[in-house]
N, C-alpha and C. Protein backbone atom coordinates (compact mmCIF):
# COMPACT_ATOMS: atom_id res chain seq x y z
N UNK A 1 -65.23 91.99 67.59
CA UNK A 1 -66.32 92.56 68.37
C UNK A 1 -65.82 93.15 69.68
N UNK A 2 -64.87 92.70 70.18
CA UNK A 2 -64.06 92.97 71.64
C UNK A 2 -63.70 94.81 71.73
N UNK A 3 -63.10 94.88 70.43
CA UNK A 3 -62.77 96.24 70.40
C UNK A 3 -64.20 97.12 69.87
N UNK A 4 -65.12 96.63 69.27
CA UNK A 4 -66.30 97.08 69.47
C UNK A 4 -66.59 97.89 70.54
N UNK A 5 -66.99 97.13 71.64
CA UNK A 5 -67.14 97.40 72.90
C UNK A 5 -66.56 98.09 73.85
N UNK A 6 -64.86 97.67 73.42
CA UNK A 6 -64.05 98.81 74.38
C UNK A 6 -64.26 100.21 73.82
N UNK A 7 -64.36 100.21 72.65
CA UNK A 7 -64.76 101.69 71.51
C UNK A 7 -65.61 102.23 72.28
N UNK A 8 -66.75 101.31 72.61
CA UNK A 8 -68.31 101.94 72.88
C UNK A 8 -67.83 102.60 74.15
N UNK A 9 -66.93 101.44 75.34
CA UNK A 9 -66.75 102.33 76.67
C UNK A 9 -66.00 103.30 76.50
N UNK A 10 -64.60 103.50 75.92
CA UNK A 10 -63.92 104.09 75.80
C UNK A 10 -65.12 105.40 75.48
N UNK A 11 -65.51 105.46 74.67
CA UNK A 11 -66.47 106.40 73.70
C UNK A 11 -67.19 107.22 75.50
N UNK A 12 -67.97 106.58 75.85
CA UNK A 12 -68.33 106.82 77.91
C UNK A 12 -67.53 107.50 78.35
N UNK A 13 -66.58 107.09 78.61
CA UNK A 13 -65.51 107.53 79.24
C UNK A 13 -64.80 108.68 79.18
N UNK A 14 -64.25 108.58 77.82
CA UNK A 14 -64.18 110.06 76.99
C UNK A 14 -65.63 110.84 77.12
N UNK A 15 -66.61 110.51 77.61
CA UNK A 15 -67.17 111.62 77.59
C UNK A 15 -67.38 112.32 78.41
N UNK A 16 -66.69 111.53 79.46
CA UNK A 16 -67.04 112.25 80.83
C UNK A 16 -65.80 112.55 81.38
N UNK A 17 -64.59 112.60 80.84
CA UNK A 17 -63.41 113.45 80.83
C UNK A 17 -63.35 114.68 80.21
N UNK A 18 -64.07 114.34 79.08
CA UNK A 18 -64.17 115.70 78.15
C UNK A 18 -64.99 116.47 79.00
N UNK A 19 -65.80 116.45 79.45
CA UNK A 19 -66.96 117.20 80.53
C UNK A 19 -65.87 117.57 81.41
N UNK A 20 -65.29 117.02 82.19
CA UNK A 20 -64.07 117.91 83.50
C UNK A 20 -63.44 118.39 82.65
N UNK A 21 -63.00 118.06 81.66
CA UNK A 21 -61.88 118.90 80.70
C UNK A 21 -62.60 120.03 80.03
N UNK A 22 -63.86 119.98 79.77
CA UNK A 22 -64.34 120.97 79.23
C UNK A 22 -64.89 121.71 79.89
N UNK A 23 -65.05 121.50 81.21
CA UNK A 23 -65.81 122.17 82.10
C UNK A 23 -64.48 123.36 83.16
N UNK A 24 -63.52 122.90 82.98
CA UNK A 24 -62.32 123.23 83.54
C UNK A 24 -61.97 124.32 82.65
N UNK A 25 -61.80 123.59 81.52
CA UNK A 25 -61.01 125.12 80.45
C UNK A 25 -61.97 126.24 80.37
N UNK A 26 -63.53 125.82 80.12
CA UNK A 26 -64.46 127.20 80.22
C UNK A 26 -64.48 128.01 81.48
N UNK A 27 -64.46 127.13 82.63
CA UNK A 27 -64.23 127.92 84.10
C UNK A 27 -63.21 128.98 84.51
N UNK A 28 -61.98 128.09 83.99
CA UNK A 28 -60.86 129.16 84.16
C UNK A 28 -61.11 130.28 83.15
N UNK A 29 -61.28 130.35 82.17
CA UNK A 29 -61.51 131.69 80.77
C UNK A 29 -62.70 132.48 81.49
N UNK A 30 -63.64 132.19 81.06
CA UNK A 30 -64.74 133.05 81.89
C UNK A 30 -64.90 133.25 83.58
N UNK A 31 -64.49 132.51 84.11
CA UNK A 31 -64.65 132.72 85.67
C UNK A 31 -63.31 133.46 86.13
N UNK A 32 -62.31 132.87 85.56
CA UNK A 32 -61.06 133.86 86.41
C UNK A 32 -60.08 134.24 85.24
N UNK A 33 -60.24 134.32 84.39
CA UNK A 33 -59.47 135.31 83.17
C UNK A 33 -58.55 134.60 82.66
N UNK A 34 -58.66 133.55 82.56
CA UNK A 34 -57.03 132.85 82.20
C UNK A 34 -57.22 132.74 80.68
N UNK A 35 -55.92 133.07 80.00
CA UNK A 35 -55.88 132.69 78.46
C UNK A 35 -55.99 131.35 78.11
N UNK A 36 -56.92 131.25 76.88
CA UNK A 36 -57.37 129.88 76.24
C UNK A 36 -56.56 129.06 76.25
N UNK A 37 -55.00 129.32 75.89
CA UNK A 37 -54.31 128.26 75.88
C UNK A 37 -53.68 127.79 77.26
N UNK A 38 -53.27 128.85 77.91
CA UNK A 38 -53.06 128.14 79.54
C UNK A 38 -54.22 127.42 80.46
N UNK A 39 -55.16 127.64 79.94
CA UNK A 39 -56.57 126.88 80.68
C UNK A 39 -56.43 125.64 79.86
N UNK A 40 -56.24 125.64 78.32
CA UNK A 40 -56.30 123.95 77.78
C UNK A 40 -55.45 123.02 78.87
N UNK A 41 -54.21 123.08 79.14
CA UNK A 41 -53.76 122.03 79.82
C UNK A 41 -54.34 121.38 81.32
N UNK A 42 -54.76 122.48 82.04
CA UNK A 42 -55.35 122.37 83.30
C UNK A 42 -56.52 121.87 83.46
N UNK A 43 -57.91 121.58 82.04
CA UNK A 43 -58.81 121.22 81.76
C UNK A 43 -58.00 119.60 81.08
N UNK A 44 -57.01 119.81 80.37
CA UNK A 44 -56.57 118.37 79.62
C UNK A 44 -56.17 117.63 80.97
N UNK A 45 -55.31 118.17 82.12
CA UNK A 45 -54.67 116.87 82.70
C UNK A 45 -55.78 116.53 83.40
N UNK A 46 -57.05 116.86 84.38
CA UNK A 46 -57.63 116.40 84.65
C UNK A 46 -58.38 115.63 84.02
N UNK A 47 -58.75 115.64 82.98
CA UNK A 47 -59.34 114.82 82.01
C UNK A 47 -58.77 113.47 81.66
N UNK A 48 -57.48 113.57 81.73
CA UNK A 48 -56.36 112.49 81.25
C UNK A 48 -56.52 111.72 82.88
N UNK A 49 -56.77 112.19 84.17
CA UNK A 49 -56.55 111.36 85.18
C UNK A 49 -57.93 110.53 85.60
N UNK A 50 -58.81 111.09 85.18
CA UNK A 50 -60.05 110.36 85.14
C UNK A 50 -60.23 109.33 84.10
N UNK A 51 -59.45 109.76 82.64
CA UNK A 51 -59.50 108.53 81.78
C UNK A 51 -58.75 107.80 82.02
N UNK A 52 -57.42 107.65 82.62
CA UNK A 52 -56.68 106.79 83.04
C UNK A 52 -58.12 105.77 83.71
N UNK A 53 -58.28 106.55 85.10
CA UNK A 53 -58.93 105.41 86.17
C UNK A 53 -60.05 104.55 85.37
N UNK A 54 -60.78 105.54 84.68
CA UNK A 54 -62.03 104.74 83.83
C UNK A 54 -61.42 103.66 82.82
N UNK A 55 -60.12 103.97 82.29
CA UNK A 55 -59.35 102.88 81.27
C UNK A 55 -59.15 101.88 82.30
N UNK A 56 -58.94 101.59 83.01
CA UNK A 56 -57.89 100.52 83.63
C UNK A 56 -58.87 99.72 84.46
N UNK A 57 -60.00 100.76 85.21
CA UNK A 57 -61.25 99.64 85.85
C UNK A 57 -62.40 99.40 84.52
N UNK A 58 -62.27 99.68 84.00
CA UNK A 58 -63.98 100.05 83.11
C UNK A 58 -63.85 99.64 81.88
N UNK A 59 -62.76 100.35 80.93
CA UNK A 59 -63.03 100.57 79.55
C UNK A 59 -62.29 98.97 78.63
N UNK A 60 -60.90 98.62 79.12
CA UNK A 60 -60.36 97.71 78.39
C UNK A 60 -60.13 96.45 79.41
N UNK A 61 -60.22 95.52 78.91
CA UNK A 61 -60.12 93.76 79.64
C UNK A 61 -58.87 93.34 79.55
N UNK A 62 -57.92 93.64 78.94
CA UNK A 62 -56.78 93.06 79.01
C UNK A 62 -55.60 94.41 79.31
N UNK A 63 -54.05 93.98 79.64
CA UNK A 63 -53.49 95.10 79.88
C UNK A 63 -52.49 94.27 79.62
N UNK A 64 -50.93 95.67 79.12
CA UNK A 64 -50.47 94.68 78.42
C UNK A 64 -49.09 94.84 79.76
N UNK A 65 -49.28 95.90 80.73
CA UNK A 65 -48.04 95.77 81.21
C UNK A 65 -48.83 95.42 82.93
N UNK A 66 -48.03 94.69 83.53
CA UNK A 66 -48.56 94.35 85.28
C UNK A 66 -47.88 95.63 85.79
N UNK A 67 -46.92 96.23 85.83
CA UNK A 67 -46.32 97.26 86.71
C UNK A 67 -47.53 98.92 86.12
N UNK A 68 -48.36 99.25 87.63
CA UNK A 68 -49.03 100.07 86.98
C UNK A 68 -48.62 101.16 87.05
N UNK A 69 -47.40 101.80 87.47
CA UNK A 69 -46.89 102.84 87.44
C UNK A 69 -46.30 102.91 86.23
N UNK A 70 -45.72 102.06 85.54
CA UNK A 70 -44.96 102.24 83.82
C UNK A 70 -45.97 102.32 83.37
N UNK A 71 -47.34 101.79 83.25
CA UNK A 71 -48.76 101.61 82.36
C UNK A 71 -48.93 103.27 82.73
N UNK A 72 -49.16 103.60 83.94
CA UNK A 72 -49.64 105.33 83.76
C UNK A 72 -48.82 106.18 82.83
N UNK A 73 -47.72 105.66 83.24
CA UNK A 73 -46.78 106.18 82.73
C UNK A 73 -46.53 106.48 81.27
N UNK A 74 -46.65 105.29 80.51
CA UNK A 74 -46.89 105.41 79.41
C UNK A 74 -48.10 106.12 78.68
N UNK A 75 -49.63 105.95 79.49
CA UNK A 75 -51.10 106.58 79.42
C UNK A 75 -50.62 107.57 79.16
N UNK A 76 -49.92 108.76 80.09
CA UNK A 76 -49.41 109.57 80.33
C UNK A 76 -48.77 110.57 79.27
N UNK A 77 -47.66 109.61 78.79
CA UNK A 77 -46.85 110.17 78.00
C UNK A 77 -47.85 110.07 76.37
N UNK A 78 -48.50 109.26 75.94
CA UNK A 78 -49.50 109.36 74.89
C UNK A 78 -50.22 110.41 75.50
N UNK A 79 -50.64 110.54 76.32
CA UNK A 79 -51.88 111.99 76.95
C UNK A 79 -51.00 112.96 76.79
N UNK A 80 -49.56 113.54 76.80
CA UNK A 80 -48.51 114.52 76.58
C UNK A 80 -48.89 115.02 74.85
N UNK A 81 -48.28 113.72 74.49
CA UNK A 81 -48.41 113.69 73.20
C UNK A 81 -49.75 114.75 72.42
N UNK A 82 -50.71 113.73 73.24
CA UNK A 82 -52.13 114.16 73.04
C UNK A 82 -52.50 115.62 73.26
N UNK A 83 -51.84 116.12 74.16
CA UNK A 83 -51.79 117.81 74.69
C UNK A 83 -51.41 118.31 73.73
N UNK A 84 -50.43 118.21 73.20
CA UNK A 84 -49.74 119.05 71.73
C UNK A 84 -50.68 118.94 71.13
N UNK A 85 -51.20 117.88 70.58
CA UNK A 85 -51.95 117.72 69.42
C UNK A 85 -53.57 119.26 69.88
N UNK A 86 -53.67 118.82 70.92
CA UNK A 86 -54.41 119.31 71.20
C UNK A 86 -54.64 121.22 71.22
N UNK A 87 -53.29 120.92 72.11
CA UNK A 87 -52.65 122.88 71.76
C UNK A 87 -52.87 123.18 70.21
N UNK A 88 -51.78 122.43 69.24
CA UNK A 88 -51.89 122.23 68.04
C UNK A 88 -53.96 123.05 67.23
N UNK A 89 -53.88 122.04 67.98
CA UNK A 89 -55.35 121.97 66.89
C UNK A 89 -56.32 123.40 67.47
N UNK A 90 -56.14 123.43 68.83
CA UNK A 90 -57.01 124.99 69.10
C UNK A 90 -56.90 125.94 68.67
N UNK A 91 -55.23 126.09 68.79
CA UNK A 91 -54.59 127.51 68.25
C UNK A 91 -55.35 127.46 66.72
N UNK A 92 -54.94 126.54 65.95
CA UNK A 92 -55.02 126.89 64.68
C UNK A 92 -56.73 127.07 64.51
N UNK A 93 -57.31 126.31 65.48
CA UNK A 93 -59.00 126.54 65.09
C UNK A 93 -59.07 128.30 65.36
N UNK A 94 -58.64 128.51 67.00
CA UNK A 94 -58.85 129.81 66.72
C UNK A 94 -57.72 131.31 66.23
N UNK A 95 -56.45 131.14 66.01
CA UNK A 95 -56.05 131.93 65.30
C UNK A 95 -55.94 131.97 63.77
N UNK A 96 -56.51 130.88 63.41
CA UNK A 96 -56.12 130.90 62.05
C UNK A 96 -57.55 130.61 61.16
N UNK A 97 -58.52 130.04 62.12
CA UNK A 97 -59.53 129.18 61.69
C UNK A 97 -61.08 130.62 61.99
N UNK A 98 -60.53 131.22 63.12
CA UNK A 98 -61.59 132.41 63.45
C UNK A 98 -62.57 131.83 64.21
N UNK A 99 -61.96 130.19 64.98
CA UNK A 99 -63.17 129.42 65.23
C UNK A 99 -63.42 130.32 66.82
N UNK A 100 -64.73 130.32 68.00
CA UNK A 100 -64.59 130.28 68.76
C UNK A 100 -63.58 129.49 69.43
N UNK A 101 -63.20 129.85 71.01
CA UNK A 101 -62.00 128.37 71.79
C UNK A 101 -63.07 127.34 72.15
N UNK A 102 -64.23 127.72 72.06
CA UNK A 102 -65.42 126.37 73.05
C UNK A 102 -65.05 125.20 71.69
N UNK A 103 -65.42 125.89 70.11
CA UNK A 103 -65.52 125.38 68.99
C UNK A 103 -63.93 124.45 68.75
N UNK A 104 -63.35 125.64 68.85
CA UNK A 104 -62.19 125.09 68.70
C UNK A 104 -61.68 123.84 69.39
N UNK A 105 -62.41 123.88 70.57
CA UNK A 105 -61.50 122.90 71.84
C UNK A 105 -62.52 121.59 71.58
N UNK A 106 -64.13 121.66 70.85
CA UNK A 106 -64.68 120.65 70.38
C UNK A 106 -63.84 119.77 69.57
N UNK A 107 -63.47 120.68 68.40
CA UNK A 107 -62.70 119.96 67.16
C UNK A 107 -61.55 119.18 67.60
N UNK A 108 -60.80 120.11 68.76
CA UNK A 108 -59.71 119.29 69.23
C UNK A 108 -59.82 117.68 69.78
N UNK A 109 -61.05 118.01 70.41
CA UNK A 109 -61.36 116.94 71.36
C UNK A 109 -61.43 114.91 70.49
N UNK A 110 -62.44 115.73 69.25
CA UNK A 110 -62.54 114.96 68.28
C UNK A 110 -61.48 114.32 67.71
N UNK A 111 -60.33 115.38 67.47
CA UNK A 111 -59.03 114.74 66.90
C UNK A 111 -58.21 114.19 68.13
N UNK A 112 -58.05 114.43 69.13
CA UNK A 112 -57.45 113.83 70.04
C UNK A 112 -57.76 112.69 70.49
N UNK A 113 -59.44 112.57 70.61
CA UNK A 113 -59.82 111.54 71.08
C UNK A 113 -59.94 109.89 69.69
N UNK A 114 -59.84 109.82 68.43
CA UNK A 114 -58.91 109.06 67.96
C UNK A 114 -57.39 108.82 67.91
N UNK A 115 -56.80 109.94 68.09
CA UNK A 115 -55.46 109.65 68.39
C UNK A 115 -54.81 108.87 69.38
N UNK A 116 -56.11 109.24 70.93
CA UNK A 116 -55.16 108.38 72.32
C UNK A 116 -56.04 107.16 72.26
N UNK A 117 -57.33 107.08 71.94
CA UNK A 117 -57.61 105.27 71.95
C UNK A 117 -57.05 104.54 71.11
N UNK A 118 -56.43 105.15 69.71
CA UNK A 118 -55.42 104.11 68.49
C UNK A 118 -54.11 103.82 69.52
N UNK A 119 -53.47 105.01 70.03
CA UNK A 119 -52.47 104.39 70.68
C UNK A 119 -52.53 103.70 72.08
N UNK A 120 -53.17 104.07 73.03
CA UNK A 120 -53.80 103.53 74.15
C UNK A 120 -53.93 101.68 73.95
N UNK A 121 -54.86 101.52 72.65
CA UNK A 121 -55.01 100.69 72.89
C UNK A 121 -54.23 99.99 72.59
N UNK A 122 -53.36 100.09 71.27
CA UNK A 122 -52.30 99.78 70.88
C UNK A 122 -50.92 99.41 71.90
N UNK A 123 -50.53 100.14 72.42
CA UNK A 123 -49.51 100.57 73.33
C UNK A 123 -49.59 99.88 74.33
N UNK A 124 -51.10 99.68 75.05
CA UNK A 124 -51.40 99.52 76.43
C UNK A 124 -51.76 98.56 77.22
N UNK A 125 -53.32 97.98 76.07
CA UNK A 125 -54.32 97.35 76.49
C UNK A 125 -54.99 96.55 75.43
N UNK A 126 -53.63 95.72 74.77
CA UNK A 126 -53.59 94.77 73.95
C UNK A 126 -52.72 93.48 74.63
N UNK A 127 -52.68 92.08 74.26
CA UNK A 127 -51.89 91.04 74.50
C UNK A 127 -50.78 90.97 73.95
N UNK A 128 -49.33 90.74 74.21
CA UNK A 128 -48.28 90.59 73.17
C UNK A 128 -49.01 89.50 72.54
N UNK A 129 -49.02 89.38 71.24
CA UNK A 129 -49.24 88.27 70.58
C UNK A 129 -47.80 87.04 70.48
């Protein structure tokens, strides 16, 4: 039931990263001309620094490392990870897929956002057993 719950916050949380992240990548494209894919990262890292803070006060009860600069660190490097996936998945929604980038960067969001709470929590904000 524990991970229930972190799901449910996590699930919060992500949604209100995805909102700066999604609100960031549409701003830069339509407000100041930037190409879809150079706006994904600038919409992703802010997104990734707000889920950090919401992970660590809010979303999970246990943590698996005390030094919180290696814990970002690691957040971090899964959120890297997570960027590819993410680049990954737009491009192909919209060069290959014909999707809009809003559409596209939905679908991404979806696939990314199981990818960093499996490892997150895995990685992060579990007990050594």
């Amino acid at each position: 039931m524990k991970v229930i719950a972190e799901g449910s916050r996590y699930v919060a949380a992500a949604a209100l990263a995805l909102a700066l992240d999604f609100g960031t990548y549409i701003g830069l494209i339509r407000l100041l001309d930037v190409h879809y894919l150079a706006a994904a990262p600038a919409g992703f890292a802010l997104g990734l620094a707000l889920m950090y803070a919401l992970s660590v006060r809010w979303v999970f009860r246990e943590r698996r490392l005390a030094d919180a600069r290696v814990e970002f660190a690691l957040f971090a490097a899964i959120g890297v990870v997570g960027l590819v996936l993410n680049q990954l998945v737009i491009w192909l929604g919209v060069e290959k897929a014909a999707l809009a980038y809003e559409t596209a960067k939905l679908v991404s969001a979806a696939v990314v956002f199981c990818f960093n709470f499996g490892c997150r929590k895995l990685a992060l904000f579990t007990r050594y057993s």
